[in-house]
C-alpha atoms as a PDB file:
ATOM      1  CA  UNK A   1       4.262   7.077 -12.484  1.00  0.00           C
ATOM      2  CA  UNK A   2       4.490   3.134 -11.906  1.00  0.00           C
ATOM      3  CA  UNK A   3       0.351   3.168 -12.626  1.00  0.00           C
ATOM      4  CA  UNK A   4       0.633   5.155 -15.359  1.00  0.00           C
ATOM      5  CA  UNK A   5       3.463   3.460 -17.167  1.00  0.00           C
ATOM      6  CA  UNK A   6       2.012  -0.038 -16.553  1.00  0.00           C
ATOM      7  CA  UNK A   7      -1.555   0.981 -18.429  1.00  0.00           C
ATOM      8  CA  UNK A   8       0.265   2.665 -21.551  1.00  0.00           C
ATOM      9  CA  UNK A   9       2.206  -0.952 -21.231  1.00  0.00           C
ATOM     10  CA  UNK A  10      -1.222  -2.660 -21.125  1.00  0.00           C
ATOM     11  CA  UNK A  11      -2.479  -0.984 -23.991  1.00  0.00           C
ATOM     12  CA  UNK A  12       0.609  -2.199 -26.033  1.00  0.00           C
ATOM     13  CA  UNK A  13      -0.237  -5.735 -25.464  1.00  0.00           C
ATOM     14  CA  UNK A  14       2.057  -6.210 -22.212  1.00  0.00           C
ATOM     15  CA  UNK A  15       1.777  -8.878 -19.641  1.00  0.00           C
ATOM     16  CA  UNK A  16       2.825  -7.244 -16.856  1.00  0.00           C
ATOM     17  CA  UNK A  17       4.141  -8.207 -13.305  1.00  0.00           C
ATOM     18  CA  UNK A  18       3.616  -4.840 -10.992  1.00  0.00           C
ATOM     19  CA  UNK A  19       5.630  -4.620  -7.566  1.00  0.00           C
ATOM     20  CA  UNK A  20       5.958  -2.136  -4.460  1.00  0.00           C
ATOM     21  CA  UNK A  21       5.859  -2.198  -0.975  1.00  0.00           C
ATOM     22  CA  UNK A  22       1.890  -1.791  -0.519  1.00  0.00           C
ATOM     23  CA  UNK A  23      -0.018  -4.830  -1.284  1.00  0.00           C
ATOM     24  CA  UNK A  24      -3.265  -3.283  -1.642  1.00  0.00           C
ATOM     25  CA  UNK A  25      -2.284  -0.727  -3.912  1.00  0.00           C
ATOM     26  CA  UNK A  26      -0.554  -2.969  -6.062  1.00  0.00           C
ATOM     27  CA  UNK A  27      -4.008  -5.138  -6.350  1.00  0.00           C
ATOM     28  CA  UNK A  28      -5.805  -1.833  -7.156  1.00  0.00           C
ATOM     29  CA  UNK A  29      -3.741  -1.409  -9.960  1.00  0.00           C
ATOM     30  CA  UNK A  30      -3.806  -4.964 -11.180  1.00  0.00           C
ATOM     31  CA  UNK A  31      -7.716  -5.061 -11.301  1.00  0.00           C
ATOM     32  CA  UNK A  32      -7.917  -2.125 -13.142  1.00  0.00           C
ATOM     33  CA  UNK A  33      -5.998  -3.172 -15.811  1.00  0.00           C
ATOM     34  CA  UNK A  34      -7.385  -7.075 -16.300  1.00  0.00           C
ATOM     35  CA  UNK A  35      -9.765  -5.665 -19.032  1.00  0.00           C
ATOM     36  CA  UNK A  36      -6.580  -6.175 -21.115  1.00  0.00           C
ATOM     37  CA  UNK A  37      -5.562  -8.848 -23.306  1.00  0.00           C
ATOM     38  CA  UNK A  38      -2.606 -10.180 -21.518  1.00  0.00           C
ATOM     39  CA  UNK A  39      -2.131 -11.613 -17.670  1.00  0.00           C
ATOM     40  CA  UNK A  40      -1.122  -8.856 -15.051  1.00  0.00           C
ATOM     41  CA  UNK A  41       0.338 -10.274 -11.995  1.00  0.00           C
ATOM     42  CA  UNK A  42       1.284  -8.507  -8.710  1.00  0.00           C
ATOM     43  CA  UNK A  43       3.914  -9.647  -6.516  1.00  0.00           C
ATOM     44  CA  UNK A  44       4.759  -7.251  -3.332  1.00  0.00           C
ATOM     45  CA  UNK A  45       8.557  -6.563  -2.592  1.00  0.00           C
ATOM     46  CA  UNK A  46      10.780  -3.753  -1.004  1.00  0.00           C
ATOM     47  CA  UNK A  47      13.684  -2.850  -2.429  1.00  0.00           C
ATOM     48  CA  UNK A  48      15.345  -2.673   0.841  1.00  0.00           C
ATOM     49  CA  UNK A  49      14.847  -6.090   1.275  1.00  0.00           C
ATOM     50  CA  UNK A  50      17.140  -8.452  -0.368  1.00  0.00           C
ATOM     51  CA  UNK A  51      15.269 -11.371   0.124  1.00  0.00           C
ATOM     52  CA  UNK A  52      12.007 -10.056  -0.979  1.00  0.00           C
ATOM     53  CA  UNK A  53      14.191  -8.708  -3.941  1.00  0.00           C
ATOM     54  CA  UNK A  54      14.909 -12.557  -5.276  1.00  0.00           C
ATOM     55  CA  UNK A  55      11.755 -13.794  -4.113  1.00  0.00           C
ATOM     56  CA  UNK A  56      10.068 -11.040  -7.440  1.00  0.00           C
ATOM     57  CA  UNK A  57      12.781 -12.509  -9.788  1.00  0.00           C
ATOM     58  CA  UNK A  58      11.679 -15.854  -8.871  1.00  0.00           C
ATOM     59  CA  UNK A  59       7.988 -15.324  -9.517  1.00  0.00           C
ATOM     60  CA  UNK A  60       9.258 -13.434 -12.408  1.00  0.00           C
ATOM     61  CA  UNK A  61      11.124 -16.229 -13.753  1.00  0.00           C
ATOM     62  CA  UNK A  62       8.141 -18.888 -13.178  1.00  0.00           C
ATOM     63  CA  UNK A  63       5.042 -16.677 -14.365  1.00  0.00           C
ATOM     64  CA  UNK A  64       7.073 -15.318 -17.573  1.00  0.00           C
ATOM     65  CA  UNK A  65      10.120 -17.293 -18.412  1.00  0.00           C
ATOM     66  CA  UNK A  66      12.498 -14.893 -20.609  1.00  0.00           C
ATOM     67  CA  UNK A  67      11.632 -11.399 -20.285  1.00  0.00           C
ATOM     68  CA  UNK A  68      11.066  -8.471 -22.588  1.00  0.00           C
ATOM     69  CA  UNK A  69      11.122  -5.242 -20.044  1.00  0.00           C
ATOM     70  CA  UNK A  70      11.848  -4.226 -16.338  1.00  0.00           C
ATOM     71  CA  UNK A  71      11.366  -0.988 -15.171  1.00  0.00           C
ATOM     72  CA  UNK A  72      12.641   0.361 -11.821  1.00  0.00           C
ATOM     73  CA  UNK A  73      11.339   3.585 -10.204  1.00  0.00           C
ATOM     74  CA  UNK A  74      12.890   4.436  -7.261  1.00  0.00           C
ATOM     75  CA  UNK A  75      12.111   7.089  -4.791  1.00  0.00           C
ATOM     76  CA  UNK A  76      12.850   6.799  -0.649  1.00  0.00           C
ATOM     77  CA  UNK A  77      13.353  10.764  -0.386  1.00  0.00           C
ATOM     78  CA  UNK A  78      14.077  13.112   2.406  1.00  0.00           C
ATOM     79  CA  UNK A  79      14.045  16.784   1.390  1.00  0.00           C
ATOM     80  CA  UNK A  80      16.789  18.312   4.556  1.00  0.00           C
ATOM     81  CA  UNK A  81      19.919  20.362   4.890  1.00  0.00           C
ATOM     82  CA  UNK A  82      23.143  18.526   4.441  1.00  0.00           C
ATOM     83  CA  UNK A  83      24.779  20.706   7.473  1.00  0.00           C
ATOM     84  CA  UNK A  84      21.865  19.203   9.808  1.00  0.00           C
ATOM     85  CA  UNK A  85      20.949  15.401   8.079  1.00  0.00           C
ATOM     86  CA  UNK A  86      21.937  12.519   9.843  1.00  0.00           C
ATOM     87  CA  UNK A  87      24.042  10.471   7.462  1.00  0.00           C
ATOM     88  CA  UNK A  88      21.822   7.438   8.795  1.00  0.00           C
ATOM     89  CA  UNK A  89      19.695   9.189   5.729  1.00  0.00           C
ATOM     90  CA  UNK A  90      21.836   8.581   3.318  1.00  0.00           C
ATOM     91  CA  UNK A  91      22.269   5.546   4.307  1.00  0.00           C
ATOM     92  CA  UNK A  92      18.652   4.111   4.371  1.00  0.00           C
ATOM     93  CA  UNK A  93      18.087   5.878   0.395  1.00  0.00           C
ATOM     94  CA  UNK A  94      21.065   4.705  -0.652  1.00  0.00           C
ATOM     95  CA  UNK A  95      19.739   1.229   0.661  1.00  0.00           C
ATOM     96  CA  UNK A  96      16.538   1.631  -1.326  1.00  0.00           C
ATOM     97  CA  UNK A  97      17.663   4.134  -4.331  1.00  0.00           C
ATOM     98  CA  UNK A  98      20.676   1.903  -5.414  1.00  0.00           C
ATOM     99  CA  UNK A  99      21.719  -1.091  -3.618  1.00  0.00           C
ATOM    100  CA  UNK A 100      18.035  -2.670  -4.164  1.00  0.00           C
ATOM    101  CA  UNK A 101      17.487  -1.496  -7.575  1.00  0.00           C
ATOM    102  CA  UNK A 102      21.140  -2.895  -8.895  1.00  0.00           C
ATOM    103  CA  UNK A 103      20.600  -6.224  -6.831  1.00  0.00           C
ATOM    104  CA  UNK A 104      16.939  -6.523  -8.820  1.00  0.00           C
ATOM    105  CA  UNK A 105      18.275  -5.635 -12.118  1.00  0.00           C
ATOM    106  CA  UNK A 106      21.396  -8.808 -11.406  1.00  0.00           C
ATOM    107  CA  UNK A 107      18.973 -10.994 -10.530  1.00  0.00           C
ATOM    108  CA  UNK A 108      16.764 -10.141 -13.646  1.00  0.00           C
ATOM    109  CA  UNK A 109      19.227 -10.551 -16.040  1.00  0.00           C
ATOM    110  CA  UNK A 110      19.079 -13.467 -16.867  1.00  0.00           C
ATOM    111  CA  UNK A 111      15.589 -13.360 -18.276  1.00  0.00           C
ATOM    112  CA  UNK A 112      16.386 -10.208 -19.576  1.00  0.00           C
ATOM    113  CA  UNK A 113      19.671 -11.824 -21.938  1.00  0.00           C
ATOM    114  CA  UNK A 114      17.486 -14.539 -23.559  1.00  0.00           C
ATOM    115  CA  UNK A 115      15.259 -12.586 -25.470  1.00  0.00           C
ATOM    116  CA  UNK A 116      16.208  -8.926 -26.872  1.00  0.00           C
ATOM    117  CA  UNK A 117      15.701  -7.158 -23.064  1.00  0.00           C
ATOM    118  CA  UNK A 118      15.493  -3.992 -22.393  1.00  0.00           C
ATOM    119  CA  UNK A 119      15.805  -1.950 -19.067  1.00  0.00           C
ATOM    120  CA  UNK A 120      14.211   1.328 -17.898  1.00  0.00           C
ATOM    121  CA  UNK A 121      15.169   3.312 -14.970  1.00  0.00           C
ATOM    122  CA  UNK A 122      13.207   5.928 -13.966  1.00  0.00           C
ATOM    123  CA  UNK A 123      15.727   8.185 -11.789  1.00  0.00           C
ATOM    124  CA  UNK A 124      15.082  12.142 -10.983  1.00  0.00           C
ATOM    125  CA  UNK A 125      16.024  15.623 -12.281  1.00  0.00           C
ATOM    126  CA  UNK A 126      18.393  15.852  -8.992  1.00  0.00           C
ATOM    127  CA  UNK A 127      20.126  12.933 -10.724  1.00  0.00           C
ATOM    128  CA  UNK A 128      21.742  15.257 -12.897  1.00  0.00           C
ATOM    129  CA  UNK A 129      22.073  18.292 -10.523  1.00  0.00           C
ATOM    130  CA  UNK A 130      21.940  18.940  -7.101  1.00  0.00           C
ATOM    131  CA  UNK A 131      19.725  21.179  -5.441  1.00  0.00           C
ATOM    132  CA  UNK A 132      19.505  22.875  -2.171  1.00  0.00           C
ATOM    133  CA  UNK A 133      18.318  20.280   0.495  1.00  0.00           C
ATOM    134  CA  UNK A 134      18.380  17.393  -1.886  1.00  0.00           C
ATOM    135  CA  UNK A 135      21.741  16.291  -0.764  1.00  0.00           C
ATOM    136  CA  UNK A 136      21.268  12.794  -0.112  1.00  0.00           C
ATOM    137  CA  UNK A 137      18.613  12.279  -2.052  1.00  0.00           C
ATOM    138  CA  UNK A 138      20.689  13.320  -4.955  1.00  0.00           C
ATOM    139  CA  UNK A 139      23.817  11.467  -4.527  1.00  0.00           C
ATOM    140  CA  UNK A 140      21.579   8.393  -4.391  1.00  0.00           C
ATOM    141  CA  UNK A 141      20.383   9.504  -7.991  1.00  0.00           C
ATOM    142  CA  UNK A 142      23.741  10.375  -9.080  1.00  0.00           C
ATOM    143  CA  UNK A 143      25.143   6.856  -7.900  1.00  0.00           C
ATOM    144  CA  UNK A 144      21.808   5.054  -9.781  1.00  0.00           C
ATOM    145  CA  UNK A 145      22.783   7.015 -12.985  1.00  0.00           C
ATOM    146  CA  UNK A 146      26.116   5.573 -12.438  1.00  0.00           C
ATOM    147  CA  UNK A 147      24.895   2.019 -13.056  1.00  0.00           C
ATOM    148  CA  UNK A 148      22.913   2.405 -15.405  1.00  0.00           C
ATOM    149  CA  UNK A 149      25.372   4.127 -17.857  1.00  0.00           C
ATOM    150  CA  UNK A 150      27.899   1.258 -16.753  1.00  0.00           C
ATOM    151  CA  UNK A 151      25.502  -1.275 -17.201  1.00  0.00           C
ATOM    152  CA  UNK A 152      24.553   0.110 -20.746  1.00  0.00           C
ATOM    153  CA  UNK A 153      28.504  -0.390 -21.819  1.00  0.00           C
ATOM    154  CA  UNK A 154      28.207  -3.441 -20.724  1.00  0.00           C
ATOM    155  CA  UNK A 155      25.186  -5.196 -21.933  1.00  0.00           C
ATOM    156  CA  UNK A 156      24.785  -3.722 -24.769  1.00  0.00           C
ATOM    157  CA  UNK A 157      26.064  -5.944 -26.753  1.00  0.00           C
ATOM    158  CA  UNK A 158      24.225  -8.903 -25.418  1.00  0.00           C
ATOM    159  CA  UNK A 159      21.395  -7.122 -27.117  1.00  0.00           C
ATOM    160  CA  UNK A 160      20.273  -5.412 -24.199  1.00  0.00           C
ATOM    161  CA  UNK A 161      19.059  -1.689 -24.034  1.00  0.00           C
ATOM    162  CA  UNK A 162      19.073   0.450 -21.030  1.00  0.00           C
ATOM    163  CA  UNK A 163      17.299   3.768 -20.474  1.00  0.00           C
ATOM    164  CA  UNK A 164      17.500   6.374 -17.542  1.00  0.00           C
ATOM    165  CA  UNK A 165      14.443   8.977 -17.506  1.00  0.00           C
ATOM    166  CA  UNK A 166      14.974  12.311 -15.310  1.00  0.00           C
ATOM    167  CA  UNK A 167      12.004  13.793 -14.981  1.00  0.00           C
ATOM    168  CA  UNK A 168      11.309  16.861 -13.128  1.00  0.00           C
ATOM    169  CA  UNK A 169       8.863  17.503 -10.990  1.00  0.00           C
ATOM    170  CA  UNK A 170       5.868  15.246 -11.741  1.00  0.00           C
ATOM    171  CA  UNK A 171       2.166  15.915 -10.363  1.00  0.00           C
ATOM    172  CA  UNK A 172       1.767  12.929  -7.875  1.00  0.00           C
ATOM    173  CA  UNK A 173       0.997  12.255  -4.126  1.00  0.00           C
ATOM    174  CA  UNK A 174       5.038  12.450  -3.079  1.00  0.00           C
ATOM    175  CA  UNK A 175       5.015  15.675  -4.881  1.00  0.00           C
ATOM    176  CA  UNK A 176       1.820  17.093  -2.955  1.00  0.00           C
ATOM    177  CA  UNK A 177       3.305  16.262   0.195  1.00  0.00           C
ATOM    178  CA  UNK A 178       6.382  17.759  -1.079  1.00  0.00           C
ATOM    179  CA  UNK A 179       5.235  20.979  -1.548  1.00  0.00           C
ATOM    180  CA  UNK A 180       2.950  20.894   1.877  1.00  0.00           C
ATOM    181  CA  UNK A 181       5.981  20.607   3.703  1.00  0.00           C
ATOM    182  CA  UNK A 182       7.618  23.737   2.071  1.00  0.00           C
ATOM    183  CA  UNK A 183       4.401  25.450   2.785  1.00  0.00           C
ATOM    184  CA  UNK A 184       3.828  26.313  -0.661  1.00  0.00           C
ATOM    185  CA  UNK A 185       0.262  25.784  -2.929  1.00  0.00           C
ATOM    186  CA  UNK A 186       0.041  22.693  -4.841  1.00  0.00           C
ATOM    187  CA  UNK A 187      -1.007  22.889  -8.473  1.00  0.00           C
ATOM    188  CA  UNK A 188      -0.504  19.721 -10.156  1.00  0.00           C
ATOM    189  CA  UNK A 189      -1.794  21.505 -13.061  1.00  0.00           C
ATOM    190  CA  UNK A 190       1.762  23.062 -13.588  1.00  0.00           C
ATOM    191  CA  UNK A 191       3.837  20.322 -13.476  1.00  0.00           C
ATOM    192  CA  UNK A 192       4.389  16.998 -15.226  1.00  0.00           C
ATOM    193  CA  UNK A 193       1.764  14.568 -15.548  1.00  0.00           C
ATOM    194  CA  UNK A 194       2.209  10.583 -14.743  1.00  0.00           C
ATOM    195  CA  UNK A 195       0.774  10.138 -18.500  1.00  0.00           C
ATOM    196  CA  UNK A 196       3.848  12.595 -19.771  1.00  0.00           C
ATOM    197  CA  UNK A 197       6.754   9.876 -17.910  1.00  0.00           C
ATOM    198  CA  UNK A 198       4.703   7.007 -20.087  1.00  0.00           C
ATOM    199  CA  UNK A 199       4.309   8.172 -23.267  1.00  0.00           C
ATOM    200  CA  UNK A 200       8.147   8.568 -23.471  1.00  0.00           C
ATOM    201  CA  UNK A 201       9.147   5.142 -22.045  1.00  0.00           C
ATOM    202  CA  UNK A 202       6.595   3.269 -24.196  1.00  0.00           C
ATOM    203  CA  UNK A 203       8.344   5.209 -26.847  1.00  0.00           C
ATOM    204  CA  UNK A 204      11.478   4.792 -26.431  1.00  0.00           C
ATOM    205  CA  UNK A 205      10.856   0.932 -25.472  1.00  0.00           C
ATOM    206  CA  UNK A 206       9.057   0.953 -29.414  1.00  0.00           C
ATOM    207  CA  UNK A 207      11.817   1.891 -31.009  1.00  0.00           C
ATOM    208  CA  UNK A 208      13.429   0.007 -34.106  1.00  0.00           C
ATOM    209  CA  UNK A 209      16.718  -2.335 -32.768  1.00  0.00           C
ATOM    210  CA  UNK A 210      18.485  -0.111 -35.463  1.00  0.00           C
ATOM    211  CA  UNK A 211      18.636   2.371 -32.272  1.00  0.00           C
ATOM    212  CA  UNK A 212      18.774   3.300 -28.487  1.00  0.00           C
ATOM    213  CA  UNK A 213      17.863   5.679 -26.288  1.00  0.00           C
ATOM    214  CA  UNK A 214      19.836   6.286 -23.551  1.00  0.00           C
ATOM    215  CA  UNK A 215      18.988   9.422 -21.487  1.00  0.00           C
ATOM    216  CA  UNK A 216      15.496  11.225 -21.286  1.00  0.00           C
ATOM    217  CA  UNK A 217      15.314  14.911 -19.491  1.00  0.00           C
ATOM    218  CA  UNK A 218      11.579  15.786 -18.776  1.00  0.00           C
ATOM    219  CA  UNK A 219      10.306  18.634 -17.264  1.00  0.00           C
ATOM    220  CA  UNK A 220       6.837  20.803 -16.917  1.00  0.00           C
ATOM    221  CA  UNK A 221       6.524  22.945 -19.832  1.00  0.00           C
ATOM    222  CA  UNK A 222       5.517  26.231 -17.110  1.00  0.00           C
ATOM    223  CA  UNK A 223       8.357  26.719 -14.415  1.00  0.00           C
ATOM    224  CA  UNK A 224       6.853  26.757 -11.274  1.00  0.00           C
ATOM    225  CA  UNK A 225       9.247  25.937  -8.614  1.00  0.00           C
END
């Protein structure tokens, strides 16, 4: 979803600064979308690292200055039973699903308030209802749609906009593995497509100031799980 978000950006005239945890993957990324107009930087972090966490705003702040956009996509799942899941789980996604993502989005702020900013979040279907073996997982979700609707009430008139996206189940590698380890056949055909995620944030993000969007619920068109 991050790829495919960042290249709809691109193609909007975006300069772009791409994070995650794999170095390598975030170069891959970069390179392919230098043919573009504007600069596209890639700085690695995890966002269950604190430090590593201020060390992106910092780059942030030098490469860009003020900032139009940050998105945040998080995703440290476990799919278990709540009767049988250590709560360590919960614990180590709720380090990565909310903790990290609401100490990035404080520390962006402030490049976010000095031009009109806005704020994506991409959170998770579960983040609106709970599902068999997505305990944890979910209240993690739950907690991150939390903050973003407080943070909405909040900012908003600072001339900031904040959007939470809940997409279902979208055709990428998490997803294959996903469905491996229910033993059922993969057919990314079926479900959503990365593309799908970034045509609604990039237009959402394009919308008039006259307006906001606050919630978007995607989900594959065919049922299939």
């Amino acid at each position: 979803m991050g790829s495919a978000i960042a290249s709809a950006l691109t193609e909007r005239g975006a300069s772009l600064c791409l994070t995650g945890r794999d170095r390598n993957k975030l170069e891959a990324v970069a390179s392919q979308l230098l043919s573009g107009p504007q600069p596209v930087h890639s700085q690695p972090m995890d966002l269950a690292k604190d430090d590593e966490i201020r060390e992106l705003a910092q780059f942030v702040g030098d490469q860009f200055g003020p900032t139009r956009c940050s998105n945040t996509l998080c995703r440290r799942y476990r799919a278990r039973e709540l009767e049988t899941t250590s709560v360590t789980s919960l614990d180590r996604q709720y380090l990565a699903n909310v903790h990290g993502p609401l100490l990035l989005t404080q520390v962006l702020l402030p490049l976010l308030k000095k031009p009109r900013g806005q704020i994506v979040f991409i959170n998770s279907s579960v983040g609106l209802t709970g599902r068999a073996n997505t305990g944890h997982f979910s209240a993690t979700q739950h907690a991150f749609k939390a903050i973003a609707d407080t943070l909405r009430e909040e900012v908003n008139s600072e001339g900031i906009r904040v959007l939470s996206v809940f997409p279902g189940r979208t055709a990428t590698p998490r997803i294959e593995a996903l469905y491996a380890s229910e033993g059922r056949p993969y057919q990314p055909e079926l479900l959503l497509q990365p593309e799908d995620i970034a045509s609604v944030v990039v237009n959402a993000l394009s919308l008039p100031w006259t307006a906001e969007v606050t919630n978007i619920s995607i989900r594959p068109m065919q049922r299939s799980y």
